[in-house]
Protein backbone atom coordinates (compact mmCIF):
# COMPACT_ATOMS: atom_id res chain seq x y z
CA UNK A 1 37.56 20.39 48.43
CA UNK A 2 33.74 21.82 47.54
CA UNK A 3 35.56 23.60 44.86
CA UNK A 4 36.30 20.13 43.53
CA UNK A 5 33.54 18.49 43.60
CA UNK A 6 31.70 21.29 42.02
CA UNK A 7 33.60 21.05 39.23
CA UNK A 8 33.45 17.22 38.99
CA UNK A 9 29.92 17.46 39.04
CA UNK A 10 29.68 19.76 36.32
CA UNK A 11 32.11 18.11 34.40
CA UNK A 12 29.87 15.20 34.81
CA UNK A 13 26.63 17.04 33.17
CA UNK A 14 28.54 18.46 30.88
CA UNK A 15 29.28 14.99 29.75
CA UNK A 16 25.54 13.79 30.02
CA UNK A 17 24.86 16.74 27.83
CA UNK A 18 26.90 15.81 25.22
CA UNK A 19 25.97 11.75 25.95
CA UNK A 20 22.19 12.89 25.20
CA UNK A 21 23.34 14.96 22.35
CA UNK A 22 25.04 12.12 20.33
CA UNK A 23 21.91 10.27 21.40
CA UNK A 24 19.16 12.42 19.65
CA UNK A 25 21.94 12.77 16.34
CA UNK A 26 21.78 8.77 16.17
CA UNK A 27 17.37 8.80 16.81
CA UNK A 28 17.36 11.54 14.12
CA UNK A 29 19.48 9.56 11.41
CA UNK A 30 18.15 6.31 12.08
CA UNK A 31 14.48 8.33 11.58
CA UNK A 32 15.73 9.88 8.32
CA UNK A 33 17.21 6.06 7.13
CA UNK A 34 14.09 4.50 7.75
CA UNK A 35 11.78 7.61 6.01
CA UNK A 36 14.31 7.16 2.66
CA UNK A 37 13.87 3.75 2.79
CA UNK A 38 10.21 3.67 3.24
CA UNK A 39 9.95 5.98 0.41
CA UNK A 40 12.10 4.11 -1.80
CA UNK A 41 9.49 0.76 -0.82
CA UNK A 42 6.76 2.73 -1.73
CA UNK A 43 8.37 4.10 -5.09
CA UNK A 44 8.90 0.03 -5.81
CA UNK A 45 5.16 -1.06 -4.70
CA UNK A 46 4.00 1.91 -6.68
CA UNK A 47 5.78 1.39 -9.94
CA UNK A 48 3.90 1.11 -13.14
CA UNK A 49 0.60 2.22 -11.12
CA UNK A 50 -1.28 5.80 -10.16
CA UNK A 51 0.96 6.93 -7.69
CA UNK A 52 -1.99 8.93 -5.75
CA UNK A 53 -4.67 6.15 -5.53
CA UNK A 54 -1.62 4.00 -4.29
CA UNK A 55 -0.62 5.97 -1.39
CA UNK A 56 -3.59 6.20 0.55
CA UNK A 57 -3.90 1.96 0.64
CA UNK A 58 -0.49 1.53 2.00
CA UNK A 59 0.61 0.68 5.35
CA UNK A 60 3.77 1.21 6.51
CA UNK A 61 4.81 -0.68 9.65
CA UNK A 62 7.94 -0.51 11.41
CA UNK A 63 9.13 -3.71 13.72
CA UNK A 64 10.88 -3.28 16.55
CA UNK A 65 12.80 -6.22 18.88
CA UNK A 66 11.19 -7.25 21.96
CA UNK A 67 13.16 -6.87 24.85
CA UNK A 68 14.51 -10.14 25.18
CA UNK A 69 15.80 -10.86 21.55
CA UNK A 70 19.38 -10.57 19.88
CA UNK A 71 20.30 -6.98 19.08
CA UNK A 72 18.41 -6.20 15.37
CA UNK A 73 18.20 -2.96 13.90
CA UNK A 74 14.46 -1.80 13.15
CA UNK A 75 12.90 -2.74 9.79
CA UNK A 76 10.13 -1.10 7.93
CA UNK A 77 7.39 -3.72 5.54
CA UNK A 78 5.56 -1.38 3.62
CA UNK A 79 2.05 -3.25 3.02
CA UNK A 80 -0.25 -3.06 0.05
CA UNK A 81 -3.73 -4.55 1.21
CA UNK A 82 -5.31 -4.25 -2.15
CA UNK A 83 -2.86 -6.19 -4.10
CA UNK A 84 -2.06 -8.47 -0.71
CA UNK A 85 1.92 -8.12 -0.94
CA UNK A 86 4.40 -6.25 0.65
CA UNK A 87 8.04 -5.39 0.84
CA UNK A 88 10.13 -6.02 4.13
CA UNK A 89 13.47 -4.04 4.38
CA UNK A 90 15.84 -5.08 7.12
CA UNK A 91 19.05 -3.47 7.06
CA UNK A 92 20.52 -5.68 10.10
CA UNK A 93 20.32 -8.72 11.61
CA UNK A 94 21.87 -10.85 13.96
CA UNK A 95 24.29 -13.63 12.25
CA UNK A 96 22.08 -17.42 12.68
CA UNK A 97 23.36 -20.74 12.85
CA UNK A 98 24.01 -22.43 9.34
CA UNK A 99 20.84 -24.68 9.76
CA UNK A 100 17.99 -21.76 10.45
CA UNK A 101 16.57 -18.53 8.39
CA UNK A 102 14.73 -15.68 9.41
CA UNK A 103 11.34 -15.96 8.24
CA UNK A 104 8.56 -13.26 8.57
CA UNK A 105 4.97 -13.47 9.89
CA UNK A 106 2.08 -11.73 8.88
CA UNK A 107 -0.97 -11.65 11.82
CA UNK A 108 -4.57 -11.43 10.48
CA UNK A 109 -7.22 -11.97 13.00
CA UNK A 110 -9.30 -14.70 10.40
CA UNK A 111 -6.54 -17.39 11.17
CA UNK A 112 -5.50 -18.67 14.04
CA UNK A 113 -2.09 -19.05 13.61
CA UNK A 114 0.16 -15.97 11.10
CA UNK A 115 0.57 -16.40 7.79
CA UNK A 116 3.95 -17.62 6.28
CA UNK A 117 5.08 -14.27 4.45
CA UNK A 118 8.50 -16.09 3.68
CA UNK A 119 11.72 -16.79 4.63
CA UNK A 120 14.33 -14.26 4.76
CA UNK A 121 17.33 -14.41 2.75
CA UNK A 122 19.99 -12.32 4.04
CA UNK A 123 22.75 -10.43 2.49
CA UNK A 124 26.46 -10.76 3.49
CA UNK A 125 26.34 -7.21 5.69
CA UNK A 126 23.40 -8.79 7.17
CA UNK A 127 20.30 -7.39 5.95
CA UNK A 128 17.65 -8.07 3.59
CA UNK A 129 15.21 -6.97 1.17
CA UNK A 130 12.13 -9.45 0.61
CA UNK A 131 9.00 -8.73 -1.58
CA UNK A 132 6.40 -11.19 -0.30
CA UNK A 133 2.82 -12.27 -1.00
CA UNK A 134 1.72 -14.45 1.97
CA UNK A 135 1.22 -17.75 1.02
CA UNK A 136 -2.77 -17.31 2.24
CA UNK A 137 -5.22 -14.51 1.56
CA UNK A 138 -4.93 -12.03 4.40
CA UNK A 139 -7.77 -9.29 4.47
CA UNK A 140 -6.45 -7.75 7.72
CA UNK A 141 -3.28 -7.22 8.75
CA UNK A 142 -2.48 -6.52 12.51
CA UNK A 143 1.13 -7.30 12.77
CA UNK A 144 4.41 -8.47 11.16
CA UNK A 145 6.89 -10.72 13.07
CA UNK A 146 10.15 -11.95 12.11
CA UNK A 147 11.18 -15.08 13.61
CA UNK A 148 14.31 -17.56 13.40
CA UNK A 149 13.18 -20.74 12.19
CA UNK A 150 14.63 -24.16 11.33
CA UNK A 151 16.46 -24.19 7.20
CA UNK A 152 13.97 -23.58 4.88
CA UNK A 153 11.23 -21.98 6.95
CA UNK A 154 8.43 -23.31 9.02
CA UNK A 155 4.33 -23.91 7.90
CA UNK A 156 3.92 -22.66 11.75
CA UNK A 157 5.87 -20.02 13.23
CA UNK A 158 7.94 -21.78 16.44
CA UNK A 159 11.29 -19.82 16.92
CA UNK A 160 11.79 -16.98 18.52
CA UNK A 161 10.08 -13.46 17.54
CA UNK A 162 13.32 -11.06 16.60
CA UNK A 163 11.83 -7.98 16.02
CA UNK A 164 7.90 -7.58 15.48
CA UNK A 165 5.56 -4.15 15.29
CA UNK A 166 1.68 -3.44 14.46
C-alpha cells in the first residue's frame, strides 16, 4: 500500500511538472507575439520618419484585464507623445451585444475625466487594430483603458474597464 501511494504521488508531480512546463511554453509565446507585434506598431508609427530619434519617444504599454472582466487576451498601444497618436493592437476580445463597441481610454492627469481615443472596431476573429489620435490634446499619458460602451462610443467613459495597463 506505501508502495502505491508513492507512486501516485509521484505520478502526480510528474504531472505538475509537465502542467508548469506547458505553462511557461504558452508565457513565452504569448511574450514573443506581443514583442513581434510591438515591433511591427513601431515599424508603422515610424514609417516615413528617422527611425532612431523615433524610438526613444515611444511608449509601449501593454493592458491587461482586471480581475473581474470577461476573458481578453492582452493588447499592446504603442504611444507616440510627440505626434499625440498611437496604435492599439488587440488580438482578442470578448464577443459584445449588437448595440455596444469597445472603445479605448487614454488617462492624462490635466483632465478629469480620460480622453476618448476611439471606438474599437473589431474584426470577425475578434480583434482589432486602431490608429488613434485622442480627440483632446493629451501631454501626459498615465494609462490606457478599454471599455464596452453603448453603439457608437461614449463622450464619458461609463461601461466596464476590459482590460487596462500604465
Amino acid at each position: 500500500m506505501h508502495n502505491l501511494t508513492l507512486h501516485s504521488e509521484a505520478g502526480a508531480i510528474a504531472t505538475e511538472r509537465e502542467l508548469t512546463a506547458i505553462s511557461l511554453q504558452q508565457t513565452r509565446n504569448q511574450l514573443n507575439v506581443r514583442t513581434l507585434l510591438a515591433e511591427r506598431m513601431i515599424n508603422e508609427l515610424t514609417k516615413g520618419r528617422g527611425h532612431q530619434q523615433d524610438l526613444a519617444r515611444l511608449k509601449i504599454c501593454a493592458l491587461t484585464r482586471p480581475d473581474s472582466a470577461p476573458q481578453a487576451a492582452p493588447a499592446i498601444v504603442v504611444w507616440d507623445a510627440e505626434q499625440e497618436t498611437g496604435l492599439l493592437a488587440v488580438p482578442h476580445l470578448p464577443a459584445i451585444a449588437a448595440d455596444q463597441d469597445y472603445q479605448l481610454w487614454v488617462y492624462d492627469p490635466a483632465y478629469p475625466t480620460p480622453v476618448n481615443g476611439g471606438v474599437i472596431a473589431m474584426q470577425e476573429e475578434g480583434g482589432a487594430t486602431l490608429a488613434f489620435k485622442p480627440v483632446q490634446p493629451v501631454k501626459q499619458v498615465v494609462r490606457f483603458a478599454i471599455t464596452v460602451e453603448n453603439k457608437g462610443g461614449a463622450t464619458r467613459g461609463e461601461g466596464p474597464v476590459v482590460l487596462s495597463g500604465p
